[in-house]
PDB file of N, CA and C in Angstrom:
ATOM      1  N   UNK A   1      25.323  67.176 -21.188  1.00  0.00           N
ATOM      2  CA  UNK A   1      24.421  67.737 -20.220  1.00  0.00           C
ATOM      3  C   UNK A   1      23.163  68.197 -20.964  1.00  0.00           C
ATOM      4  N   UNK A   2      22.068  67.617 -20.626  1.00  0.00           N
ATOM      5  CA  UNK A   2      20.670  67.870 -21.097  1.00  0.00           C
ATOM      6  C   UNK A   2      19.878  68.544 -20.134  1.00  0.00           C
ATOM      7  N   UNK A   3      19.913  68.410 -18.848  1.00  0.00           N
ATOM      8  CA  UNK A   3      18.434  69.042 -18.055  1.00  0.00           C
ATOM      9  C   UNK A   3      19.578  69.311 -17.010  1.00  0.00           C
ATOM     10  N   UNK A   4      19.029  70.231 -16.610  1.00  0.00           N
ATOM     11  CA  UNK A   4      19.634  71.209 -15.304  1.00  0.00           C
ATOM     12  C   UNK A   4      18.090  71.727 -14.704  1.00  0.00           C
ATOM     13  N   UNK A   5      18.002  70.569 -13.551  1.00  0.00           N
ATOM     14  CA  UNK A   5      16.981  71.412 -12.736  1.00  0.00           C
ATOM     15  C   UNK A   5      17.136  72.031 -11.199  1.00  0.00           C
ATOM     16  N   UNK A   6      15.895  72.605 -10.730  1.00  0.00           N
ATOM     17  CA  UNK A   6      16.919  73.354  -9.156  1.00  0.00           C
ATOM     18  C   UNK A   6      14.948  72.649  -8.472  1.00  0.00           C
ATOM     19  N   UNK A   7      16.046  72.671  -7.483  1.00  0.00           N
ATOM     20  CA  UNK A   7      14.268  71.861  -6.612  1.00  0.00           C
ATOM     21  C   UNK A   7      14.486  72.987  -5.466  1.00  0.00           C
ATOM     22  N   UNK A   8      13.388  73.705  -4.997  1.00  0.00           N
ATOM     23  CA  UNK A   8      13.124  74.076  -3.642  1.00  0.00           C
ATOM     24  C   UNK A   8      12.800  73.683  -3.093  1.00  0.00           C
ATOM     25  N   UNK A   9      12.984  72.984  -1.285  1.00  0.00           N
ATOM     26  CA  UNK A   9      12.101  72.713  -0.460  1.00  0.00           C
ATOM     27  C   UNK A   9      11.827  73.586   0.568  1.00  0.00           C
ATOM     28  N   UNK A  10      10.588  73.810   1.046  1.00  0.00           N
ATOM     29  CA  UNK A  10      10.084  74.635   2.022  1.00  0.00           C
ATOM     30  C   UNK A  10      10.081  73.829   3.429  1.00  0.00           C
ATOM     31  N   UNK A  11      10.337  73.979   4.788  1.00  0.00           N
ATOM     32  CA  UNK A  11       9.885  73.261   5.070  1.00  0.00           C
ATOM     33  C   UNK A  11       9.711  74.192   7.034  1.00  0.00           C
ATOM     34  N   UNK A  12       8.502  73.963   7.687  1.00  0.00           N
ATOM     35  CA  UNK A  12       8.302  74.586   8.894  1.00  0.00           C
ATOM     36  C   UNK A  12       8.515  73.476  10.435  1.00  0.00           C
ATOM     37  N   UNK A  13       9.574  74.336  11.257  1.00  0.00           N
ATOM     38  CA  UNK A  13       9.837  73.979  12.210  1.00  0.00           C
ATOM     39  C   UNK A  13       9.194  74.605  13.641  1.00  0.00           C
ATOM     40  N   UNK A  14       7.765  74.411  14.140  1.00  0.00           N
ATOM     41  CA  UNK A  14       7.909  75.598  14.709  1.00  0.00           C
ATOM     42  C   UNK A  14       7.205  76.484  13.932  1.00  0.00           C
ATOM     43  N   UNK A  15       7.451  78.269  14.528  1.00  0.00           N
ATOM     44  CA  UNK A  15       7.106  78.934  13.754  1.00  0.00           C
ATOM     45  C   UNK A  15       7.962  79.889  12.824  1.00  0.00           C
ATOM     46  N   UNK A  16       9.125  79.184  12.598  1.00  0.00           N
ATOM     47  CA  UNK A  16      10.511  79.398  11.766  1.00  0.00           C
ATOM     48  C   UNK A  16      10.090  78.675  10.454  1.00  0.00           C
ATOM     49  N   UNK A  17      10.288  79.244   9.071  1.00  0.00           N
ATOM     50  CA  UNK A  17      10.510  78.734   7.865  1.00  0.00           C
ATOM     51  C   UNK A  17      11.770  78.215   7.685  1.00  0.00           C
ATOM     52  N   UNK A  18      11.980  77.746   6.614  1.00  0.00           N
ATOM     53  CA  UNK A  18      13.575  77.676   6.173  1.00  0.00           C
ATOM     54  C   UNK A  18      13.587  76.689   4.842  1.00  0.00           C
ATOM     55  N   UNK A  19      14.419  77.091   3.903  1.00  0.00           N
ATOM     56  CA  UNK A  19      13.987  76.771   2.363  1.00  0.00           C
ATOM     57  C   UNK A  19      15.568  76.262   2.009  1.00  0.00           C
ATOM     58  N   UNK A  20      15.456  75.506   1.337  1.00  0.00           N
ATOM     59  CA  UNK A  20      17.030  74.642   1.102  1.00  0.00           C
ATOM     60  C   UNK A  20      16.891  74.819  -0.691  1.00  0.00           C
ATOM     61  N   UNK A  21      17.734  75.046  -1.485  1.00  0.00           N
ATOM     62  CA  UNK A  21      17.850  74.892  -2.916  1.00  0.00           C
ATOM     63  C   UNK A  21      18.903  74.472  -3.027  1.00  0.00           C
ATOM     64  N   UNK A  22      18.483  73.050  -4.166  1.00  0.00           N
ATOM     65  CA  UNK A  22      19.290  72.233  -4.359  1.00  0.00           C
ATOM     66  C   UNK A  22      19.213  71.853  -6.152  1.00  0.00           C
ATOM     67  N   UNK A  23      20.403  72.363  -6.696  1.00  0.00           N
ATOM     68  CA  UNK A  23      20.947  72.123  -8.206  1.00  0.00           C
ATOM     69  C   UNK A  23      20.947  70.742  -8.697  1.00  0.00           C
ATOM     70  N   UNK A  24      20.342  70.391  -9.723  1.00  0.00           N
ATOM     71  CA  UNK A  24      20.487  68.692 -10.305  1.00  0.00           C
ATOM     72  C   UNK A  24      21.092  69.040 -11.853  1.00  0.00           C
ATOM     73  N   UNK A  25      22.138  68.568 -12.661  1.00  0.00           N
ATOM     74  CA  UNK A  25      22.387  68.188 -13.718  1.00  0.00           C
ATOM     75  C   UNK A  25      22.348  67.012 -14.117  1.00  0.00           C
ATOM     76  N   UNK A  26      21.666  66.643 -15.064  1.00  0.00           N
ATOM     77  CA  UNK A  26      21.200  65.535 -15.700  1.00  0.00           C
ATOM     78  C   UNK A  26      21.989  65.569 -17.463  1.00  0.00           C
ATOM     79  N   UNK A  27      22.958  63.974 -17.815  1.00  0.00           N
ATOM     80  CA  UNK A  27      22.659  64.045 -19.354  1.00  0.00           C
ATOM     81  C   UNK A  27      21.671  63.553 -19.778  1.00  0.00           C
ATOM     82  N   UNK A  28      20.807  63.084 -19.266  1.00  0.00           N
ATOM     83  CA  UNK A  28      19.076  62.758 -19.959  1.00  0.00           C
ATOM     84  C   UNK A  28      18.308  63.977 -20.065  1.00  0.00           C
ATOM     85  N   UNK A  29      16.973  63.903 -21.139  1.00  0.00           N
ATOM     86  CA  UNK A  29      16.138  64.762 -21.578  1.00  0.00           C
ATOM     87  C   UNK A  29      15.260  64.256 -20.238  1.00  0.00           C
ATOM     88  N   UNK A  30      14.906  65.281 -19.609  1.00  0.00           N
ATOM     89  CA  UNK A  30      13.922  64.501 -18.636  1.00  0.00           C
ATOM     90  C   UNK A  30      12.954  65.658 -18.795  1.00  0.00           C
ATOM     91  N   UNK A  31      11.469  65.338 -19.104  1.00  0.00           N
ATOM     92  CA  UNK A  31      10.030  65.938 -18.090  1.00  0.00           C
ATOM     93  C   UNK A  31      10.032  66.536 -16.680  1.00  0.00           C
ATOM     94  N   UNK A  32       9.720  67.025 -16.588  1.00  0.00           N
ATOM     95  CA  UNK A  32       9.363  68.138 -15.408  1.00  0.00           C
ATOM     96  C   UNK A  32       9.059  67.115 -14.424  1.00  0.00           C
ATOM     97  N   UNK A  33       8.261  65.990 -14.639  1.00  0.00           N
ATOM     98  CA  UNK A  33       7.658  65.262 -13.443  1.00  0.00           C
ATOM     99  C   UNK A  33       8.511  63.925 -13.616  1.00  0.00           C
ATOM    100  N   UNK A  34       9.348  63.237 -14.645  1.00  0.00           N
ATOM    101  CA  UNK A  34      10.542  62.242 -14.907  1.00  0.00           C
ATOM    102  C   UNK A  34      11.503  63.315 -13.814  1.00  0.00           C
ATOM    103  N   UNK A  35      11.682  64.397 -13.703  1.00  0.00           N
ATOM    104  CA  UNK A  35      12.671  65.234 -13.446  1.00  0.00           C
ATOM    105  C   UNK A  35      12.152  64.608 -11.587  1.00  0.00           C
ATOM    106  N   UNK A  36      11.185  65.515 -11.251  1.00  0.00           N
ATOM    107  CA  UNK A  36      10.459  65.187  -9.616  1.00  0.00           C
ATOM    108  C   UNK A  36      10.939  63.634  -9.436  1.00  0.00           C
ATOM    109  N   UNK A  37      10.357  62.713 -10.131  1.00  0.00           N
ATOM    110  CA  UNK A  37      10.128  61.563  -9.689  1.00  0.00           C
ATOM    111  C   UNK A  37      11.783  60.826  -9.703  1.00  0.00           C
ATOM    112  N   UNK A  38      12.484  61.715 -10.138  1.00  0.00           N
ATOM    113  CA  UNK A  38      14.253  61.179  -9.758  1.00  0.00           C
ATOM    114  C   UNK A  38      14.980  61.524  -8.883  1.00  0.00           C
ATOM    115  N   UNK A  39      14.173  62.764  -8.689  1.00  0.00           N
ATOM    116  CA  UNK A  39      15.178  63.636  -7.320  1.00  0.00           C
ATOM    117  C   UNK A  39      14.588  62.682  -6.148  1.00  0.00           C
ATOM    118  N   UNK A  40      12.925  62.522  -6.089  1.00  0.00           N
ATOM    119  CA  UNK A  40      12.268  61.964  -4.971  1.00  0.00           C
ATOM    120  C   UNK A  40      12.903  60.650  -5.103  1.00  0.00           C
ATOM    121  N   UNK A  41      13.199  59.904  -5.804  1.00  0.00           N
ATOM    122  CA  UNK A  41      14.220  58.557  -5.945  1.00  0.00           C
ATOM    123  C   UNK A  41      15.097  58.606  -5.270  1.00  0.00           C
ATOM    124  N   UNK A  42      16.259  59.381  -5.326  1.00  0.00           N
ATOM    125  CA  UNK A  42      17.606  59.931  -4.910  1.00  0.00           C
ATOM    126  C   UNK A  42      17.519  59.784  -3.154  1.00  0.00           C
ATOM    127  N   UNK A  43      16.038  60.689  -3.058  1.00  0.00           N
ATOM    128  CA  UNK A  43      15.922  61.068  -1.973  1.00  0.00           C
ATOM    129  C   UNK A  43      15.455  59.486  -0.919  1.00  0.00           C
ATOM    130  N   UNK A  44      14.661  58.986  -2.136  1.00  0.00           N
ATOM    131  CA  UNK A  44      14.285  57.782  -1.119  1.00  0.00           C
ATOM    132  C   UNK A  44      15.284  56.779  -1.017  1.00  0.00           C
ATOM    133  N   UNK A  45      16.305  56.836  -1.515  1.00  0.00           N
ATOM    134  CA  UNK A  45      17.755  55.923  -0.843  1.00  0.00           C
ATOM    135  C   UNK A  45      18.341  56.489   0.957  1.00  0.00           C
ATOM    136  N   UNK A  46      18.324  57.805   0.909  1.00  0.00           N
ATOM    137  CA  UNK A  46      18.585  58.254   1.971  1.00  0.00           C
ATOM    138  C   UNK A  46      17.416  57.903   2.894  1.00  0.00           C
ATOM    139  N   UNK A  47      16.381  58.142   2.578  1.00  0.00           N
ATOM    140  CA  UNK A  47      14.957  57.826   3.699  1.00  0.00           C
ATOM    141  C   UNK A  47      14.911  56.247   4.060  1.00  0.00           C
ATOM    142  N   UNK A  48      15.576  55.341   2.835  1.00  0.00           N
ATOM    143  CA  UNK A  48      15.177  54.430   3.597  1.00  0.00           C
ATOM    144  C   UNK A  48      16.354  53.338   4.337  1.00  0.00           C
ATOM    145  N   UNK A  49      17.164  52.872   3.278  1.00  0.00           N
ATOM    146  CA  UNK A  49      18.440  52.342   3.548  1.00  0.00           C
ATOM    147  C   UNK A  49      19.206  53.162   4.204  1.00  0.00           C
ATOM    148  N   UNK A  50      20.020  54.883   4.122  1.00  0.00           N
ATOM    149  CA  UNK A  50      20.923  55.100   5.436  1.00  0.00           C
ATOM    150  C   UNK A  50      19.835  55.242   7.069  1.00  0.00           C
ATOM    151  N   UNK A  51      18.701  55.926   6.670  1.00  0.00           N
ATOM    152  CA  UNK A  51      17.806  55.954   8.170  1.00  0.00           C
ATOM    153  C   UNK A  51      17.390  54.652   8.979  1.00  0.00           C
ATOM    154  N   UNK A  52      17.146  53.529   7.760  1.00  0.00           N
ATOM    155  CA  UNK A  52      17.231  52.113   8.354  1.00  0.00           C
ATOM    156  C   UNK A  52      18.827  51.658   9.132  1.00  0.00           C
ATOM    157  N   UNK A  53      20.202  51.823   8.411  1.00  0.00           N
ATOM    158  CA  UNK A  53      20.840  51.310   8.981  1.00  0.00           C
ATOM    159  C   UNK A  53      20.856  52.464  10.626  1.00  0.00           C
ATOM    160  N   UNK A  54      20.540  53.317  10.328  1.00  0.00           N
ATOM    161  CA  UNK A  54      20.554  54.549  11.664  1.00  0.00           C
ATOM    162  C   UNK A  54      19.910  53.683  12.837  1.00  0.00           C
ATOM    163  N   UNK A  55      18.753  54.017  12.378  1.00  0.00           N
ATOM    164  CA  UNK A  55      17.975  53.422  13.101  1.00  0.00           C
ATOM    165  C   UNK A  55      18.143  51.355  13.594  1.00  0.00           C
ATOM    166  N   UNK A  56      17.976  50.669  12.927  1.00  0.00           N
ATOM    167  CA  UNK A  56      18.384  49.291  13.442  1.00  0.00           C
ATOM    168  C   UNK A  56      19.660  48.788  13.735  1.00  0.00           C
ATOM    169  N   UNK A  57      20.883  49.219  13.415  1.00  0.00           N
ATOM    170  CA  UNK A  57      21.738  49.376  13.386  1.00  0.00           C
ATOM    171  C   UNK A  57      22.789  49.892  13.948  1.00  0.00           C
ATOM    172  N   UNK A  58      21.921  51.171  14.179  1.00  0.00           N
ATOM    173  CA  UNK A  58      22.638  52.484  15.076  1.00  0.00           C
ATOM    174  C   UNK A  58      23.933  52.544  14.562  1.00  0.00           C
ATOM    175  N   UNK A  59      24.361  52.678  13.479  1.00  0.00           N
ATOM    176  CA  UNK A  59      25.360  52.551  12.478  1.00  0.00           C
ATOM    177  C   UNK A  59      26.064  54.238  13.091  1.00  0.00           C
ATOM    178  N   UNK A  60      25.262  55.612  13.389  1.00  0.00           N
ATOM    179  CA  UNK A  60      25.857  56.404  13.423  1.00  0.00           C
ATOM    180  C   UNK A  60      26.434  56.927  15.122  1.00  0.00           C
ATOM    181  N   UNK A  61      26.191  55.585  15.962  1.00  0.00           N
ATOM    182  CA  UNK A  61      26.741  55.434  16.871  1.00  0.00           C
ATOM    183  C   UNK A  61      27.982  54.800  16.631  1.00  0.00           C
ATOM    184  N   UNK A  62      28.542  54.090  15.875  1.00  0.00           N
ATOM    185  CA  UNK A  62      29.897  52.993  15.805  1.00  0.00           C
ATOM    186  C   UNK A  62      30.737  54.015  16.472  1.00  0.00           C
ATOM    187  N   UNK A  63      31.650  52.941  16.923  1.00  0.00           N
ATOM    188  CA  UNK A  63      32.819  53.303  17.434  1.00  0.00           C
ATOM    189  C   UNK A  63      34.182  52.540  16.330  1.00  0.00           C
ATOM    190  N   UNK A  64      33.855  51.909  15.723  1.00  0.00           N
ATOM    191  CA  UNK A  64      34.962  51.892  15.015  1.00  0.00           C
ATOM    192  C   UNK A  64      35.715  52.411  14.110  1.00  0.00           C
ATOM    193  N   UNK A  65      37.076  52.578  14.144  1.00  0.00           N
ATOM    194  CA  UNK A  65      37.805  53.262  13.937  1.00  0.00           C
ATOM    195  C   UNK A  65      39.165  52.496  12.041  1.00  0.00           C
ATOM    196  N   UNK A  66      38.974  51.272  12.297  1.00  0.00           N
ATOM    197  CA  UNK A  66      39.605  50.809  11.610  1.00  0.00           C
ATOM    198  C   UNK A  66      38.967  50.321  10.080  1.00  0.00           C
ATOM    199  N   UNK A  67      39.810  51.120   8.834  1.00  0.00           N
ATOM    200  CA  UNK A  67      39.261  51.253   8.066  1.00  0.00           C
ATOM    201  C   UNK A  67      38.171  50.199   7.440  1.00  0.00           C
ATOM    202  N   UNK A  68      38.639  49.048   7.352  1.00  0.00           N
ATOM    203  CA  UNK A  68      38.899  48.032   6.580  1.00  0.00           C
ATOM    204  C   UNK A  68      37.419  47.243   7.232  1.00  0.00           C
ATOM    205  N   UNK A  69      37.828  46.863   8.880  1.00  0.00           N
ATOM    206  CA  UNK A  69      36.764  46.588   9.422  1.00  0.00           C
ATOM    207  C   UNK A  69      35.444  47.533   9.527  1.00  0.00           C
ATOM    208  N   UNK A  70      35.372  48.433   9.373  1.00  0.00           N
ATOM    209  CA  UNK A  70      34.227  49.364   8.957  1.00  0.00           C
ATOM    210  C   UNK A  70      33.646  49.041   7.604  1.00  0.00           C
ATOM    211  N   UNK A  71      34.222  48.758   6.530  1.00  0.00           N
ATOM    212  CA  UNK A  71      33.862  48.649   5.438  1.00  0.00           C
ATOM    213  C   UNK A  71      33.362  47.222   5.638  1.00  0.00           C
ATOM    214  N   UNK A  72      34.076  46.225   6.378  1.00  0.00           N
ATOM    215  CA  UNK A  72      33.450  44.839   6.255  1.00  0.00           C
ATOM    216  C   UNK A  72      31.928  45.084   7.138  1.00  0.00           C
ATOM    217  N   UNK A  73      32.226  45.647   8.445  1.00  0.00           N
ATOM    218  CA  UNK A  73      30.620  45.925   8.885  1.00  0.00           C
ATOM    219  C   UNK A  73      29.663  46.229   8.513  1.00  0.00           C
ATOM    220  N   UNK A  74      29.672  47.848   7.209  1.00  0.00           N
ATOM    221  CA  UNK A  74      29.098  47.947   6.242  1.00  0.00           C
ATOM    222  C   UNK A  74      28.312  47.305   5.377  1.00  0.00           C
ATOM    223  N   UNK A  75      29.050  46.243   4.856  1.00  0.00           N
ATOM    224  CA  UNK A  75      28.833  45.473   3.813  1.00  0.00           C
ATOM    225  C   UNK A  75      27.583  44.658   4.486  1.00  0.00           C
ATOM    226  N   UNK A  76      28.355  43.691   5.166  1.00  0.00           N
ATOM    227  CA  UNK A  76      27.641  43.270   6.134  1.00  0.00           C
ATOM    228  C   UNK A  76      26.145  43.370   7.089  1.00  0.00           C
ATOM    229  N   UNK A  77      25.893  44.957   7.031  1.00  0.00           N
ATOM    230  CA  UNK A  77      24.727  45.375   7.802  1.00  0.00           C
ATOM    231  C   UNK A  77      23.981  45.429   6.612  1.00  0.00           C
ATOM    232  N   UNK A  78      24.463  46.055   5.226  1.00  0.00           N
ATOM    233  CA  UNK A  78      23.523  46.234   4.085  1.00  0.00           C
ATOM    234  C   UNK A  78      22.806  44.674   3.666  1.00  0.00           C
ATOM    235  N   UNK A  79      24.048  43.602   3.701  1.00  0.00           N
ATOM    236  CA  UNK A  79      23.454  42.826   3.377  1.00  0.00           C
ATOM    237  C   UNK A  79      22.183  41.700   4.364  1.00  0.00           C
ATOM    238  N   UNK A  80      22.742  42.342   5.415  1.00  0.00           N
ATOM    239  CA  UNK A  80      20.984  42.011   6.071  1.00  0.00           C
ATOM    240  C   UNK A  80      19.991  42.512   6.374  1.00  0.00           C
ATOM    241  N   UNK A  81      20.028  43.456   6.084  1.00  0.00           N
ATOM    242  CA  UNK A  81      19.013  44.538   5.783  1.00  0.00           C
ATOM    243  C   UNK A  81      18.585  44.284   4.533  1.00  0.00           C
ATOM    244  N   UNK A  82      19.268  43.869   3.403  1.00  0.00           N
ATOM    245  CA  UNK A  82      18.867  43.067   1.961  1.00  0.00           C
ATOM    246  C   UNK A  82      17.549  41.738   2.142  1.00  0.00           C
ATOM    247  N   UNK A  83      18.675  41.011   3.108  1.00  0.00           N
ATOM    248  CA  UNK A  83      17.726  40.171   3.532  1.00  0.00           C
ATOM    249  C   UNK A  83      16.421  39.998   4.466  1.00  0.00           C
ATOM    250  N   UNK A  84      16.240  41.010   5.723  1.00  0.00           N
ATOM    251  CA  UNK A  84      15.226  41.404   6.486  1.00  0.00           C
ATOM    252  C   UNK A  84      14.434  41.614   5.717  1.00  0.00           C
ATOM    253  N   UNK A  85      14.443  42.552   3.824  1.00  0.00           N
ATOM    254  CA  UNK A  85      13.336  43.035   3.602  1.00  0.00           C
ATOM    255  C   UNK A  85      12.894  42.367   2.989  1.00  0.00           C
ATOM    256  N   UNK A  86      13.654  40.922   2.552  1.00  0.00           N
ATOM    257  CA  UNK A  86      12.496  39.690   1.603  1.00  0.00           C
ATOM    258  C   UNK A  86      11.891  39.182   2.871  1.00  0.00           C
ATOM    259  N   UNK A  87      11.578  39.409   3.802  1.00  0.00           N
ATOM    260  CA  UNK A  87      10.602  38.414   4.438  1.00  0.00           C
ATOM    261  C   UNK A  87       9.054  39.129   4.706  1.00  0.00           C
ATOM    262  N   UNK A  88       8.358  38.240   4.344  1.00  0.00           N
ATOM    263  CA  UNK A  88       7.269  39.079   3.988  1.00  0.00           C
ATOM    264  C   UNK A  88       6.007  39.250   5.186  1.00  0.00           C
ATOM    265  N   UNK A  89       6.078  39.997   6.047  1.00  0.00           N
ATOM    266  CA  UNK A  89       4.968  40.298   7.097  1.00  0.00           C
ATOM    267  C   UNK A  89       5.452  41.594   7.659  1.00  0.00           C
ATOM    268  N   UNK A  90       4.517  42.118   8.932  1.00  0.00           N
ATOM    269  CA  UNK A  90       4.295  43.182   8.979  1.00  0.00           C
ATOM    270  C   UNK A  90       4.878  43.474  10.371  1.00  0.00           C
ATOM    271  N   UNK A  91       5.979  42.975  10.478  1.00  0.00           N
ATOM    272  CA  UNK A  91       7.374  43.240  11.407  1.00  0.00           C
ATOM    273  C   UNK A  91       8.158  44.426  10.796  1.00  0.00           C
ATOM    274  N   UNK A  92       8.776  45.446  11.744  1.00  0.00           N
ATOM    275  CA  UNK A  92       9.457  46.428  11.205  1.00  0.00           C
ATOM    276  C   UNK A  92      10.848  45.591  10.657  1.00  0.00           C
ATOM    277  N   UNK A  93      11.990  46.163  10.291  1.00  0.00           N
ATOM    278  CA  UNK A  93      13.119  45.789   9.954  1.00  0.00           C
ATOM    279  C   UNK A  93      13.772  45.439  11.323  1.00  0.00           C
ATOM    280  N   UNK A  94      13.586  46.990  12.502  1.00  0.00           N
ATOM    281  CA  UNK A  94      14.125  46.171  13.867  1.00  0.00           C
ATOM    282  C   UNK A  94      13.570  45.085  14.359  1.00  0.00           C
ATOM    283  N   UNK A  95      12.502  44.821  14.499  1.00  0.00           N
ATOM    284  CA  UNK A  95      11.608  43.775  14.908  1.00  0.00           C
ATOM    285  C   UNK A  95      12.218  41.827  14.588  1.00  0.00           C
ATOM    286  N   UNK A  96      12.143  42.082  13.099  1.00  0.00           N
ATOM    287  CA  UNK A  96      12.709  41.330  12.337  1.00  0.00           C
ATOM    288  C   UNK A  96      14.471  41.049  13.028  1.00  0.00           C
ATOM    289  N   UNK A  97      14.904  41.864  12.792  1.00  0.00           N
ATOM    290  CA  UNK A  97      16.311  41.945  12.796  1.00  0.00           C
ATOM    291  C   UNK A  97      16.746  41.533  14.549  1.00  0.00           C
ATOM    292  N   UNK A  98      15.588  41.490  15.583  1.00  0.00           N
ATOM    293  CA  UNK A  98      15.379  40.941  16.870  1.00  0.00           C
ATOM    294  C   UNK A  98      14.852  39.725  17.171  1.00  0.00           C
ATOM    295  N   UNK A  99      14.155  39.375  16.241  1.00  0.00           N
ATOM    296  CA  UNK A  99      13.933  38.075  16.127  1.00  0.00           C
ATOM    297  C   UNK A  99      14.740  36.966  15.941  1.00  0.00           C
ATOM    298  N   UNK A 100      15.636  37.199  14.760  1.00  0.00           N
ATOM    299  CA  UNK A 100      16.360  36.876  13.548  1.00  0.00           C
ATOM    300  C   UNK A 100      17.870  36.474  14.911  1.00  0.00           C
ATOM    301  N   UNK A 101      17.939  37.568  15.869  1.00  0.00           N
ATOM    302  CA  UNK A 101      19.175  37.344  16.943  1.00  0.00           C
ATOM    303  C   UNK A 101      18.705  36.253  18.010  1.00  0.00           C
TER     304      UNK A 101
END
């Protein structure tokens, strides 16, 4: 273990604050801004791949229940969503992914 950093975010709803702190341990030597630019990494897996499958997908609507077939759907939605994003124009992923049906 080399870097132990803590990130605050601030963030306003309204006229309510509310501040989240969140602990990172790292075994790399990381920079203060190597440090930022990994958490914001981290973060942009969630912003884009789970909110994409949310969103085109509606993945957090499923109704399925069975393990196995969930994991094959999974697989499955990632990997066209892999593929939606090599095509190159200025169609969203749903757009694309409506076409594509």
């Amino acid at each position: 273990m080399r870097t132990i950093g803590v990130v605050i975010r601030m963030s306003e709803s309204g006229k309510m604050w509310t501040s989240d702190v969140r602990y990172y341990i790292s075994p790399l030597t990381l920079s203060v801004k190597r440090f930022a630019a990994c958490v914001r990494g981290h973060w942009g897996i969630e912003n884009t791949l789970h909110w994409c499958l949310d969103v085109t997908f509606r993945e957090d609507e499923s109704r399925v229940r069975n393990r196995t077939l969930a994991d094959n759907l999974a697989w499955l939605k990632r990997f066209a969503i892999g593929l939606l994003k090599q095509v190159d124009n200025k169609e969203s992923i749903a757009m694309r992914r409506r076409m594509a049906g």
